[in-house]
PDB file of N, CA and C in Angstrom:
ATOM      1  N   UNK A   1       0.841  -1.178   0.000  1.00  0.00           N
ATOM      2  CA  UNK A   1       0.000   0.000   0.000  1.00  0.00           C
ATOM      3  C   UNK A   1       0.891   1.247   0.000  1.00  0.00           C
ATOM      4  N   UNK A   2       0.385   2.096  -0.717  1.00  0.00           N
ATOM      5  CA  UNK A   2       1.486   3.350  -0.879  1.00  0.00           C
ATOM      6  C   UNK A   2       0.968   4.581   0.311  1.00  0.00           C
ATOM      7  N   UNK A   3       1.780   5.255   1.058  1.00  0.00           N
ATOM      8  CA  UNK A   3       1.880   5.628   2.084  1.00  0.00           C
ATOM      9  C   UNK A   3       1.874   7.069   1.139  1.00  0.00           C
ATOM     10  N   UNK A   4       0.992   8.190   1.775  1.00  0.00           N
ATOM     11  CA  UNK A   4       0.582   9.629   1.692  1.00  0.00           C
ATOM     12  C   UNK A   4       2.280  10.371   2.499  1.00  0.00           C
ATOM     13  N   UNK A   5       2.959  10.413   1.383  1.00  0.00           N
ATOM     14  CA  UNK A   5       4.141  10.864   2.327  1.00  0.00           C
ATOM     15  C   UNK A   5       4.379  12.631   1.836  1.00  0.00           C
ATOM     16  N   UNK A   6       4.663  13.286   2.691  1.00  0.00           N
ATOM     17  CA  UNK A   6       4.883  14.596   2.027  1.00  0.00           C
ATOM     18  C   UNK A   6       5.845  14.697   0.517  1.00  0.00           C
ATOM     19  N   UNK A   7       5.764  15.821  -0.073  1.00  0.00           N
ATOM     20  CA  UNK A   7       6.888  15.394  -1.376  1.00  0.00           C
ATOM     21  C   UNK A   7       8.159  16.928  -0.978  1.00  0.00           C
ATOM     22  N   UNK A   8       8.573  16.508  -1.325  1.00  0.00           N
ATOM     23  CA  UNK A   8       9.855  17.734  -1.290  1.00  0.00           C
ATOM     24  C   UNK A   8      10.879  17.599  -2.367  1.00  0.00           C
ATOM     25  N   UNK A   9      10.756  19.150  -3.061  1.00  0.00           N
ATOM     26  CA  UNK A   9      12.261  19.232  -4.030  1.00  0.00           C
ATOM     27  C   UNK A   9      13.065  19.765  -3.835  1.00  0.00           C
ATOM     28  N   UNK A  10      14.013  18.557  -4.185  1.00  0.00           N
ATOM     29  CA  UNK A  10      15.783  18.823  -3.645  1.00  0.00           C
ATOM     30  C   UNK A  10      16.446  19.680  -4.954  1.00  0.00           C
ATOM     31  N   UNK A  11      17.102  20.262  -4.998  1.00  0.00           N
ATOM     32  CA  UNK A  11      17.567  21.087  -5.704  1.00  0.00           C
ATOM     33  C   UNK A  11      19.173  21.226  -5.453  1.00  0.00           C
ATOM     34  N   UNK A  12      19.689  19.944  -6.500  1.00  0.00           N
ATOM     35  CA  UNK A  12      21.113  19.620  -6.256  1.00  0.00           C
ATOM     36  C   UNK A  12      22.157  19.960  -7.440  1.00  0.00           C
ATOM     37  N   UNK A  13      23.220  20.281  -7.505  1.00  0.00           N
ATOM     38  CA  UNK A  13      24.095  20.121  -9.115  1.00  0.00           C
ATOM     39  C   UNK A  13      24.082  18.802  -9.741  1.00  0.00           C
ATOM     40  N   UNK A  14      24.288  19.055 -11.155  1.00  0.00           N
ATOM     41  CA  UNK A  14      23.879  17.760 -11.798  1.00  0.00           C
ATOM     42  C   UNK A  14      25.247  16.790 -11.538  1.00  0.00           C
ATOM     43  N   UNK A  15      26.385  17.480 -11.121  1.00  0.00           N
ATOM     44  CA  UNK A  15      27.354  16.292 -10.612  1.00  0.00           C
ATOM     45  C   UNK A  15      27.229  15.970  -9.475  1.00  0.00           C
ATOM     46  N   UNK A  16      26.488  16.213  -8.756  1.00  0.00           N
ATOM     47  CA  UNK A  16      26.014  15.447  -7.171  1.00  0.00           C
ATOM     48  C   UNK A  16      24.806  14.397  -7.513  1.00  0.00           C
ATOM     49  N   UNK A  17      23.777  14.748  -8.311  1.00  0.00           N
ATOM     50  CA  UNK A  17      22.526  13.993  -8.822  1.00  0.00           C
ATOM     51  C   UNK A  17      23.307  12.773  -9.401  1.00  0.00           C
ATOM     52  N   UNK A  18      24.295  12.747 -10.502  1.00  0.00           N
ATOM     53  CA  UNK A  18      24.993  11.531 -11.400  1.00  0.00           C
ATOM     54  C   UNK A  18      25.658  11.073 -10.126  1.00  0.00           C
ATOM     55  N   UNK A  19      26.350  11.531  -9.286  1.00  0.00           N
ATOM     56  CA  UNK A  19      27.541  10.786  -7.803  1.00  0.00           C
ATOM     57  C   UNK A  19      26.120  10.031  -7.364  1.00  0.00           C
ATOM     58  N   UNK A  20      25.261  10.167  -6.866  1.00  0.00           N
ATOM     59  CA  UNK A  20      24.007  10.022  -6.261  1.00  0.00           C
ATOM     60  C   UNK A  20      24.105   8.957  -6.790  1.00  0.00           C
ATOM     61  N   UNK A  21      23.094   8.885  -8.084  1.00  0.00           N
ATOM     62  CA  UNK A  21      22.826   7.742  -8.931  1.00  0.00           C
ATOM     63  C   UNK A  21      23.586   6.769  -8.881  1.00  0.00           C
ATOM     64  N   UNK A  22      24.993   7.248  -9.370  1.00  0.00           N
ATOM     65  CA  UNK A  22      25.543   5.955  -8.986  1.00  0.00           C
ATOM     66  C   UNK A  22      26.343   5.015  -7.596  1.00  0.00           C
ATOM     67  N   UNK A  23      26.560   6.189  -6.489  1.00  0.00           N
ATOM     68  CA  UNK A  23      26.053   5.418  -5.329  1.00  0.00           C
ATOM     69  C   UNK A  23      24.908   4.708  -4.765  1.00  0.00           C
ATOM     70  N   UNK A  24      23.271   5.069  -5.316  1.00  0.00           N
ATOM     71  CA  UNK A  24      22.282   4.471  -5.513  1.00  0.00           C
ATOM     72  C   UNK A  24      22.416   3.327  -6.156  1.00  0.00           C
ATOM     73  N   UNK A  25      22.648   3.279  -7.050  1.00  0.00           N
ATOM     74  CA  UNK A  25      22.888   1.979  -8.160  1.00  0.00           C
ATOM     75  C   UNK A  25      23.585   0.729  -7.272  1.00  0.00           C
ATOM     76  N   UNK A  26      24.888   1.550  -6.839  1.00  0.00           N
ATOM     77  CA  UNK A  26      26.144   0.841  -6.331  1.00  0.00           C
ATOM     78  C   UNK A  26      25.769  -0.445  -5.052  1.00  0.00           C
ATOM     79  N   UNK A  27      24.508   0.085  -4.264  1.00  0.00           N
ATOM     80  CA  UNK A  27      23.923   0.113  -3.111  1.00  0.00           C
ATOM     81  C   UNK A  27      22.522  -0.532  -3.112  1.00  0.00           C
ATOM     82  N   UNK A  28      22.058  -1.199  -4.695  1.00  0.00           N
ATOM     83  CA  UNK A  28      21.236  -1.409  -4.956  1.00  0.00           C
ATOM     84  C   UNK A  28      19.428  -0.632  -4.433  1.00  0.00           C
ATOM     85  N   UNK A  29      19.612   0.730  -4.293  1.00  0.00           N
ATOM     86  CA  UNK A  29      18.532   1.510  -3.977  1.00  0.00           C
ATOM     87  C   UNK A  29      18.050   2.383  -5.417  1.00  0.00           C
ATOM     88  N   UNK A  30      17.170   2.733  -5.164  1.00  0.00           N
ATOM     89  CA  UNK A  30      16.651   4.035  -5.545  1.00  0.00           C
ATOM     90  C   UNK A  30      17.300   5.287  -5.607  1.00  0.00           C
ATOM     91  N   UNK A  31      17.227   6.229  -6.035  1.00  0.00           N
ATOM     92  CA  UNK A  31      18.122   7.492  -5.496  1.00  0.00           C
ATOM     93  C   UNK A  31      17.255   8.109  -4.165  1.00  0.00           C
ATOM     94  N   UNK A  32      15.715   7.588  -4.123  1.00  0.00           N
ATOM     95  CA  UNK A  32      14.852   8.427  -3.776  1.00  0.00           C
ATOM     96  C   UNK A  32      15.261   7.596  -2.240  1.00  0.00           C
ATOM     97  N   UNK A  33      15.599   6.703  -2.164  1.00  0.00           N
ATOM     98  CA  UNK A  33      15.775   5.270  -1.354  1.00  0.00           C
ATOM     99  C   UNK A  33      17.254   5.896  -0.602  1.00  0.00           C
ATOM    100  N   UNK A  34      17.853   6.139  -1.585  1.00  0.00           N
ATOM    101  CA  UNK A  34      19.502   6.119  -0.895  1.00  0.00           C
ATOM    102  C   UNK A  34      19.589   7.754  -0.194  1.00  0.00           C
ATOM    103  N   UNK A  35      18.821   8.560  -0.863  1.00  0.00           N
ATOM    104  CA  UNK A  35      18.767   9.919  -0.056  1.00  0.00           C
ATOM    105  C   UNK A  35      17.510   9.867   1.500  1.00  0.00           C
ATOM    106  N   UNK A  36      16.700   8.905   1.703  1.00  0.00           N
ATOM    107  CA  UNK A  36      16.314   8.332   2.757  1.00  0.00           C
ATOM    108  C   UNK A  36      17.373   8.339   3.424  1.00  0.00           C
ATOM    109  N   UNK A  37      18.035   7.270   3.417  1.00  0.00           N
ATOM    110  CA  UNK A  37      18.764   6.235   3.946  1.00  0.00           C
ATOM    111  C   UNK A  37      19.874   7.613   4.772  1.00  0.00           C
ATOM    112  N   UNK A  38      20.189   8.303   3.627  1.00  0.00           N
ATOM    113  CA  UNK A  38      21.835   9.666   4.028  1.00  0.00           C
ATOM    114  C   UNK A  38      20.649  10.266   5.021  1.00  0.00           C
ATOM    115  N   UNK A  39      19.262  10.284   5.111  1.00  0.00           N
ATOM    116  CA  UNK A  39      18.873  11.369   5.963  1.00  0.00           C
ATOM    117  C   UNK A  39      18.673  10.747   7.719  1.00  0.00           C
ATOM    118  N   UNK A  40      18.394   9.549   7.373  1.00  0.00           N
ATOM    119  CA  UNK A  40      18.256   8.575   8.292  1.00  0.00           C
ATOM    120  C   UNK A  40      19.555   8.281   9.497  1.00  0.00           C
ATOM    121  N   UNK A  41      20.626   8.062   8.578  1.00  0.00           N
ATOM    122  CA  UNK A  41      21.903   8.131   9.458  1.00  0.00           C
ATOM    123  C   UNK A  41      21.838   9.607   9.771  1.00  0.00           C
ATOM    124  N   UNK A  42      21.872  10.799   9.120  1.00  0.00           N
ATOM    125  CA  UNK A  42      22.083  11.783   9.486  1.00  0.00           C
ATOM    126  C   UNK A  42      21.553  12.087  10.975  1.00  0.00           C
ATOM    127  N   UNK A  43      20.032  11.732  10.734  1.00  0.00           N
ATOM    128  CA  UNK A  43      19.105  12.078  12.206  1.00  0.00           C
ATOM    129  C   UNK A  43      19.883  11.044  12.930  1.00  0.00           C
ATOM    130  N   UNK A  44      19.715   9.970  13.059  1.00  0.00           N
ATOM    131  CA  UNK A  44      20.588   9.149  14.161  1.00  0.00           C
ATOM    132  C   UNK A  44      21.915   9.436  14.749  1.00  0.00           C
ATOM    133  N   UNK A  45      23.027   9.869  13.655  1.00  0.00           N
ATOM    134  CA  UNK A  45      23.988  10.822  14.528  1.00  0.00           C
ATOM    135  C   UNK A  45      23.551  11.712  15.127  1.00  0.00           C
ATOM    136  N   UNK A  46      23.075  12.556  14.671  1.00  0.00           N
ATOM    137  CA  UNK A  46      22.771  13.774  15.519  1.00  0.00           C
ATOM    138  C   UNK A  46      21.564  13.280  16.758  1.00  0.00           C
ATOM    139  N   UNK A  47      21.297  12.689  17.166  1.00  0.00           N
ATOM    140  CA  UNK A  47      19.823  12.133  18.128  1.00  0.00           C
ATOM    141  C   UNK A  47      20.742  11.639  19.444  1.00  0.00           C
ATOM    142  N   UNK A  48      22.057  10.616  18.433  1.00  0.00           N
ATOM    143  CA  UNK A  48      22.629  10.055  19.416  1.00  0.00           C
ATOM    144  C   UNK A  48      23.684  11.304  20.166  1.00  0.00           C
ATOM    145  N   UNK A  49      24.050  12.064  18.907  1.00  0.00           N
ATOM    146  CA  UNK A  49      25.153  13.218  20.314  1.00  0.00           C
ATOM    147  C   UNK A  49      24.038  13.937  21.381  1.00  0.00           C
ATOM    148  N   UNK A  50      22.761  14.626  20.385  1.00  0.00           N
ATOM    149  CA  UNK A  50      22.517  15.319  21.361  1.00  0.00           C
ATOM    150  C   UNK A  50      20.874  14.888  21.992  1.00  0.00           C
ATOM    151  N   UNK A  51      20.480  13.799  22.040  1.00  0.00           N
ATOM    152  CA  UNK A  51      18.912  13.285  22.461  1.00  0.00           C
ATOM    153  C   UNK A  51      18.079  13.427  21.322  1.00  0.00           C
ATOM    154  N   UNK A  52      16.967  12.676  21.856  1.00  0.00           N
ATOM    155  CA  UNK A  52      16.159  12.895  21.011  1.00  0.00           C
ATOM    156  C   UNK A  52      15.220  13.895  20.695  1.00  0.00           C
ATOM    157  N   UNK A  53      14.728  14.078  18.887  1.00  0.00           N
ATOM    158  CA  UNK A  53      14.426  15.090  18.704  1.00  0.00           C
ATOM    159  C   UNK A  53      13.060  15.316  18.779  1.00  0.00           C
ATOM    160  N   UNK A  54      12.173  15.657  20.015  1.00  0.00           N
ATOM    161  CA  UNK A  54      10.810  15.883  19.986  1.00  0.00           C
ATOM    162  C   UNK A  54       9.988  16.331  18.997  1.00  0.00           C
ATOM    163  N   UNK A  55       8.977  15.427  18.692  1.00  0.00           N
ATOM    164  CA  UNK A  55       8.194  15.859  17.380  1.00  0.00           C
ATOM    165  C   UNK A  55       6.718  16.024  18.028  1.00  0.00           C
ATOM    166  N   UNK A  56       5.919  17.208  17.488  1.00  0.00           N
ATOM    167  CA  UNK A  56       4.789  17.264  17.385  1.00  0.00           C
ATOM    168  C   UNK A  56       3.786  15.932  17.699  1.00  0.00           C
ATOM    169  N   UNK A  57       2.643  15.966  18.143  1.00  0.00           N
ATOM    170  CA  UNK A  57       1.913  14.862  18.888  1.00  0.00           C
ATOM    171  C   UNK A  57       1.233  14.454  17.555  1.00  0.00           C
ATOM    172  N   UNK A  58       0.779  15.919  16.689  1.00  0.00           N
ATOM    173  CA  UNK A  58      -0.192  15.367  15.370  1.00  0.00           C
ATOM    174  C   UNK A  58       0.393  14.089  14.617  1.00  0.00           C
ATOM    175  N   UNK A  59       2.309  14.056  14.917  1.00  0.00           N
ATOM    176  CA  UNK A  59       2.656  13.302  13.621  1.00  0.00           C
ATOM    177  C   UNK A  59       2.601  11.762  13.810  1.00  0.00           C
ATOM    178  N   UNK A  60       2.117  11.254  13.347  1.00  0.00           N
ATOM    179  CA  UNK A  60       2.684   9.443  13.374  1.00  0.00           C
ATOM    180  C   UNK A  60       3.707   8.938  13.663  1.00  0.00           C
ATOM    181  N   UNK A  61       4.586   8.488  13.989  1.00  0.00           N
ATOM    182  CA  UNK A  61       5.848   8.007  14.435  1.00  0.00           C
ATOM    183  C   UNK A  61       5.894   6.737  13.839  1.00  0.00           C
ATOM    184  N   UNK A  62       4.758   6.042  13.313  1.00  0.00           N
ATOM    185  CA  UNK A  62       4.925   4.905  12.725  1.00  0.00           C
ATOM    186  C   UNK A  62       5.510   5.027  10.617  1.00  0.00           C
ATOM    187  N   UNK A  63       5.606   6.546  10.793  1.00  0.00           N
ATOM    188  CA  UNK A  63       6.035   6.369   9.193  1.00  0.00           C
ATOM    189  C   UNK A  63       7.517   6.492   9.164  1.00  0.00           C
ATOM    190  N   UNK A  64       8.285   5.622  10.184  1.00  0.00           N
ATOM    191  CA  UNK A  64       9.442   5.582   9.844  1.00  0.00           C
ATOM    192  C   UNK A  64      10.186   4.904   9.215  1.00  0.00           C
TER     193      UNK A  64
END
């Protein structure tokens, strides 16, 4: 079932989009998949130096 997820445009140089791709590729993801994934570690470093990051009650926590 496809999940109502917000959309957002990234607005990158086209030699970061091709590096992308083919670390996507490399990694067997998506690009849409592998820029998840960079945002995912990102929040987890940062959660683990400095706690966790309180979110709003409206949001789901299950769309992680």
């Amino acid at each position: 079932m496809k999940k109502d997820y917000p959309r957002y445009t990234l607005r990158i140089p086209k030699t970061m989009m091709a590096k992308l791709s083919y670390i996507a590729d490399f990694n067997g993801r998506t690009k849409n998949k592998e820029i998840e994934m960079i945002i995912r570690r990102h929040i987890y470093d940062y959660e683990r130096s400095y706690g966790t990051i309180p979110l709003p009650a409206t949001l789901d926590e299950d769309d992680d």
